[in-house]
C-alpha atoms as a PDB file:
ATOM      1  CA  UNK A   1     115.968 101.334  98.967  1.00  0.00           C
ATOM      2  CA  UNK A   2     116.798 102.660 102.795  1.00  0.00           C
ATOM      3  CA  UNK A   3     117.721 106.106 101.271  1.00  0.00           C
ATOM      4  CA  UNK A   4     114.138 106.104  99.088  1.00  0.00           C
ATOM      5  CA  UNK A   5     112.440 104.875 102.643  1.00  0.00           C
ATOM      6  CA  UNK A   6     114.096 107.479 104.767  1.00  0.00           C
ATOM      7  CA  UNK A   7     113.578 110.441 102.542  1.00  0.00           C
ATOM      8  CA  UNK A   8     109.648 109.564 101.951  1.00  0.00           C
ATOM      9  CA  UNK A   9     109.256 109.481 105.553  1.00  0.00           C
ATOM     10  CA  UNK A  10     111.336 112.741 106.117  1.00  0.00           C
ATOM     11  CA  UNK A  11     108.179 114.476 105.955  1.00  0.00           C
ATOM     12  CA  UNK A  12     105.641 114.440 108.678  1.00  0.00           C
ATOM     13  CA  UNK A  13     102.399 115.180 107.042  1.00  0.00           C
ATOM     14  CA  UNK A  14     103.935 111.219 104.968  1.00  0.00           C
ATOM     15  CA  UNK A  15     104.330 109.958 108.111  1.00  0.00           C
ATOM     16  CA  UNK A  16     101.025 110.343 109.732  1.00  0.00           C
ATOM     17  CA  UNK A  17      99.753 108.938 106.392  1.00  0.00           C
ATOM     18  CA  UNK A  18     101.604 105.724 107.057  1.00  0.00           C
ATOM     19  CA  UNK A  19     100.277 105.736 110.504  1.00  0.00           C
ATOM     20  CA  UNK A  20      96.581 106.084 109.422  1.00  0.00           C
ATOM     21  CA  UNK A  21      97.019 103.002 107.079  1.00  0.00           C
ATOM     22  CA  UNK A  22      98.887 101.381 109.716  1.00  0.00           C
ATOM     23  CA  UNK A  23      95.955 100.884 111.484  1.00  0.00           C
ATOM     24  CA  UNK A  24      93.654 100.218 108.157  1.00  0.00           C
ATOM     25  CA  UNK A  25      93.287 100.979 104.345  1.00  0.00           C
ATOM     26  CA  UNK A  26      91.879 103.846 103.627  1.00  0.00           C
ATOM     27  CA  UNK A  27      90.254 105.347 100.349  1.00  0.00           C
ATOM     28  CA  UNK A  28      92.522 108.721  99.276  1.00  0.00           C
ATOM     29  CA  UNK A  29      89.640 110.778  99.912  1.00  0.00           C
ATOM     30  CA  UNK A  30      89.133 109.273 103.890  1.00  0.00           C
ATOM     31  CA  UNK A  31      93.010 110.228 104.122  1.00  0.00           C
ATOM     32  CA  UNK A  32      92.666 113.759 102.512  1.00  0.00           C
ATOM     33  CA  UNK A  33      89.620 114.375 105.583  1.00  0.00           C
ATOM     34  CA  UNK A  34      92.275 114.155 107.812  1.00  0.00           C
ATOM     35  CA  UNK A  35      94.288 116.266 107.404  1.00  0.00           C
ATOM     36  CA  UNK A  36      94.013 120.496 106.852  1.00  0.00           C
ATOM     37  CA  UNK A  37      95.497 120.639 103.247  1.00  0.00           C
ATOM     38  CA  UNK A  38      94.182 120.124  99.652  1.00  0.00           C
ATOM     39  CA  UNK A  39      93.655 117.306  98.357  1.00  0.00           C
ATOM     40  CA  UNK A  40      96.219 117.495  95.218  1.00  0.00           C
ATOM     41  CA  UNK A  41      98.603 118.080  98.319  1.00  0.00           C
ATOM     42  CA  UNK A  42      98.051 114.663  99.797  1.00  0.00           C
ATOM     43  CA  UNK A  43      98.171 113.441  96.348  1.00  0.00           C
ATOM     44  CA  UNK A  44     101.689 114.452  95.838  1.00  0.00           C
ATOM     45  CA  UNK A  45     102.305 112.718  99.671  1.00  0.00           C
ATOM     46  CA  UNK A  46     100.913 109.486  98.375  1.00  0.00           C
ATOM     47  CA  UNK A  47     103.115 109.444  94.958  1.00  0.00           C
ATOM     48  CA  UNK A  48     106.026 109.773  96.810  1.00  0.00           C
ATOM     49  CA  UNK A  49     104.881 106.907  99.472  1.00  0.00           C
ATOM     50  CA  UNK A  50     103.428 104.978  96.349  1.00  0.00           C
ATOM     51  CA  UNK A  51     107.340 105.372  94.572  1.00  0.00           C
ATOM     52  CA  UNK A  52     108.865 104.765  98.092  1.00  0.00           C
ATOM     53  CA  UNK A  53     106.969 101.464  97.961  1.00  0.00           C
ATOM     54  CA  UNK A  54     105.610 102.077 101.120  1.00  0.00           C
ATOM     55  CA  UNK A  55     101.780 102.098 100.064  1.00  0.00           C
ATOM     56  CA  UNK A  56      99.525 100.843  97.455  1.00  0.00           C
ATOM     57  CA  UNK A  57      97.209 102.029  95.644  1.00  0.00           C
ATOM     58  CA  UNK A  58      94.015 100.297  93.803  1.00  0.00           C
ATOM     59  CA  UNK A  59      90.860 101.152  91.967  1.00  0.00           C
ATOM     60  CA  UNK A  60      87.844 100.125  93.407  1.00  0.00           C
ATOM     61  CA  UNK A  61      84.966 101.578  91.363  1.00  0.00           C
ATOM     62  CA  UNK A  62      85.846 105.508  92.018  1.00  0.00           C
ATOM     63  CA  UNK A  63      87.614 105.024  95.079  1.00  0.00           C
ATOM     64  CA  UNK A  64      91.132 104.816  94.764  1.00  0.00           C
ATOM     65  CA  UNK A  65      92.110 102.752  98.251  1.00  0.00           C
ATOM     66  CA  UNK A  66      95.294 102.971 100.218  1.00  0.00           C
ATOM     67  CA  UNK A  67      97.441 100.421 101.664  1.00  0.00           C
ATOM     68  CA  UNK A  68     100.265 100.058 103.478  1.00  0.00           C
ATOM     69  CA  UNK A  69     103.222  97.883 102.301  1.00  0.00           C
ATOM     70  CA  UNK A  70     105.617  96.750 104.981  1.00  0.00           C
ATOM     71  CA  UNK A  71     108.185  95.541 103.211  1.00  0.00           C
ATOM     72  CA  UNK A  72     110.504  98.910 103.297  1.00  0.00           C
ATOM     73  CA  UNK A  73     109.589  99.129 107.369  1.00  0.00           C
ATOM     74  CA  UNK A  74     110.726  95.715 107.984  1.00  0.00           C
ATOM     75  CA  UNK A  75     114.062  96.858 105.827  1.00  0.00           C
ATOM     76  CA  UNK A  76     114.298  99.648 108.424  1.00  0.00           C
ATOM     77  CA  UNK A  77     114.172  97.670 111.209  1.00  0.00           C
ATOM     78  CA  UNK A  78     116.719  94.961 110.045  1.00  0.00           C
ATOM     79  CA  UNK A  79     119.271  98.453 109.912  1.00  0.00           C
ATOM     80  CA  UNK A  80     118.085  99.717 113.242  1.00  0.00           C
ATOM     81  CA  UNK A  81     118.877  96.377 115.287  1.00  0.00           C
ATOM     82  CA  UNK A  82     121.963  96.913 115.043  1.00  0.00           C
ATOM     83  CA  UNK A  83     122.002 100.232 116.835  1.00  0.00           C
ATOM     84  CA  UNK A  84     119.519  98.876 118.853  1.00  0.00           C
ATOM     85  CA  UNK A  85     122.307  96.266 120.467  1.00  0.00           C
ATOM     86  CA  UNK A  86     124.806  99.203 120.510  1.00  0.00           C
ATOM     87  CA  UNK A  87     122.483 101.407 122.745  1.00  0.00           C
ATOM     88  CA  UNK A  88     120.977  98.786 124.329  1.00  0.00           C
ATOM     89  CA  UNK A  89     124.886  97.753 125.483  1.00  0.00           C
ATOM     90  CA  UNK A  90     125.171 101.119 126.678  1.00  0.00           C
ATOM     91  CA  UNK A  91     122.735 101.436 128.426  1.00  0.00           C
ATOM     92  CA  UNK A  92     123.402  98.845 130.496  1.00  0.00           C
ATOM     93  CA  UNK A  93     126.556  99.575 131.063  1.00  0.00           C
ATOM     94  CA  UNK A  94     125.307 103.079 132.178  1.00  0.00           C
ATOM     95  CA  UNK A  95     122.975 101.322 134.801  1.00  0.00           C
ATOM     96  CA  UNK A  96     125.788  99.125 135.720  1.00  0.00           C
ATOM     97  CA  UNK A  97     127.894 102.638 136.725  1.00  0.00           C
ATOM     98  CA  UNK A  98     125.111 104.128 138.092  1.00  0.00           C
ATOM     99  CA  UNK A  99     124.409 101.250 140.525  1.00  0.00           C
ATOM    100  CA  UNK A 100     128.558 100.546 141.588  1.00  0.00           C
ATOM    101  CA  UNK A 101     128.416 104.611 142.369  1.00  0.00           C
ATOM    102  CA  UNK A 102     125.415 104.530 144.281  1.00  0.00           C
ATOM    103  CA  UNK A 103     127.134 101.586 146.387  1.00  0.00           C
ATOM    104  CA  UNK A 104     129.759 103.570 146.646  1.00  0.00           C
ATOM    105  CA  UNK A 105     128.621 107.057 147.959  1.00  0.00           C
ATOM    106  CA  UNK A 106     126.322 104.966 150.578  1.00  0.00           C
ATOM    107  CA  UNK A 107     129.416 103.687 151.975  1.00  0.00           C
ATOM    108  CA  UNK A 108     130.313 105.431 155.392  1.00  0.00           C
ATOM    109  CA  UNK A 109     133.853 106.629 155.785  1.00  0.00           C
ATOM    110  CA  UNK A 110     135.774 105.293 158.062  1.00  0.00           C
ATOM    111  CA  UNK A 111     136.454 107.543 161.094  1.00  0.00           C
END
């Protein structure tokens, strides 16, 4: 499923579309105003968000309306945390280094 998430969101014009329904569901004609290409373009976007399971779709009347499904984020961050640790780890230690050197070159030599 990672491998489906990552490649969906390889693209950016897919990415901003999850970032518009982040914020709220939209119909696909409201996401196709967004955005400077056709319509049938944004339609082939949202199949391969809709097969990524990272949206939904539904009919309401003639408006077809967009949601987001977090599930496949949430998988992302569960694989990111633990990179997160490693960088966070280094990171520190970095700051540690930094700090000992800067004690260190504000040492004066003894004369």
């Amino acid at each position: 499923m990672l491998d489906q998430t990552f490649a969906a969101l390889s693209d950016p014009t897919r990415r901003s579309i999850v970032g518009l329904l982040a914020e709220e569901e939209m119909s696909v004609g409201e996401i196709v105003e967004q955005f400077s290409i056709a319509q049938s373009a944004i339609s082939r976007h949202l199949n391969v968000l809709e097969n990524a399971q990272l949206i939904q779709r539904e009919r309401q009347g003639q408006r077809r309306i967009c949601r987001l499904k977090a599930a496949p984020l949430s998988e992302i961050d569960e694989w990111m945390e633990g990179y997160r640790r490693h960088w966070k780890g280094a990171l520190t230690r970095l700051q540690q280094a930094v700090v000992t050197e800067g004690r260190s070159s504000n040492e004066q030599p003894d004369v």
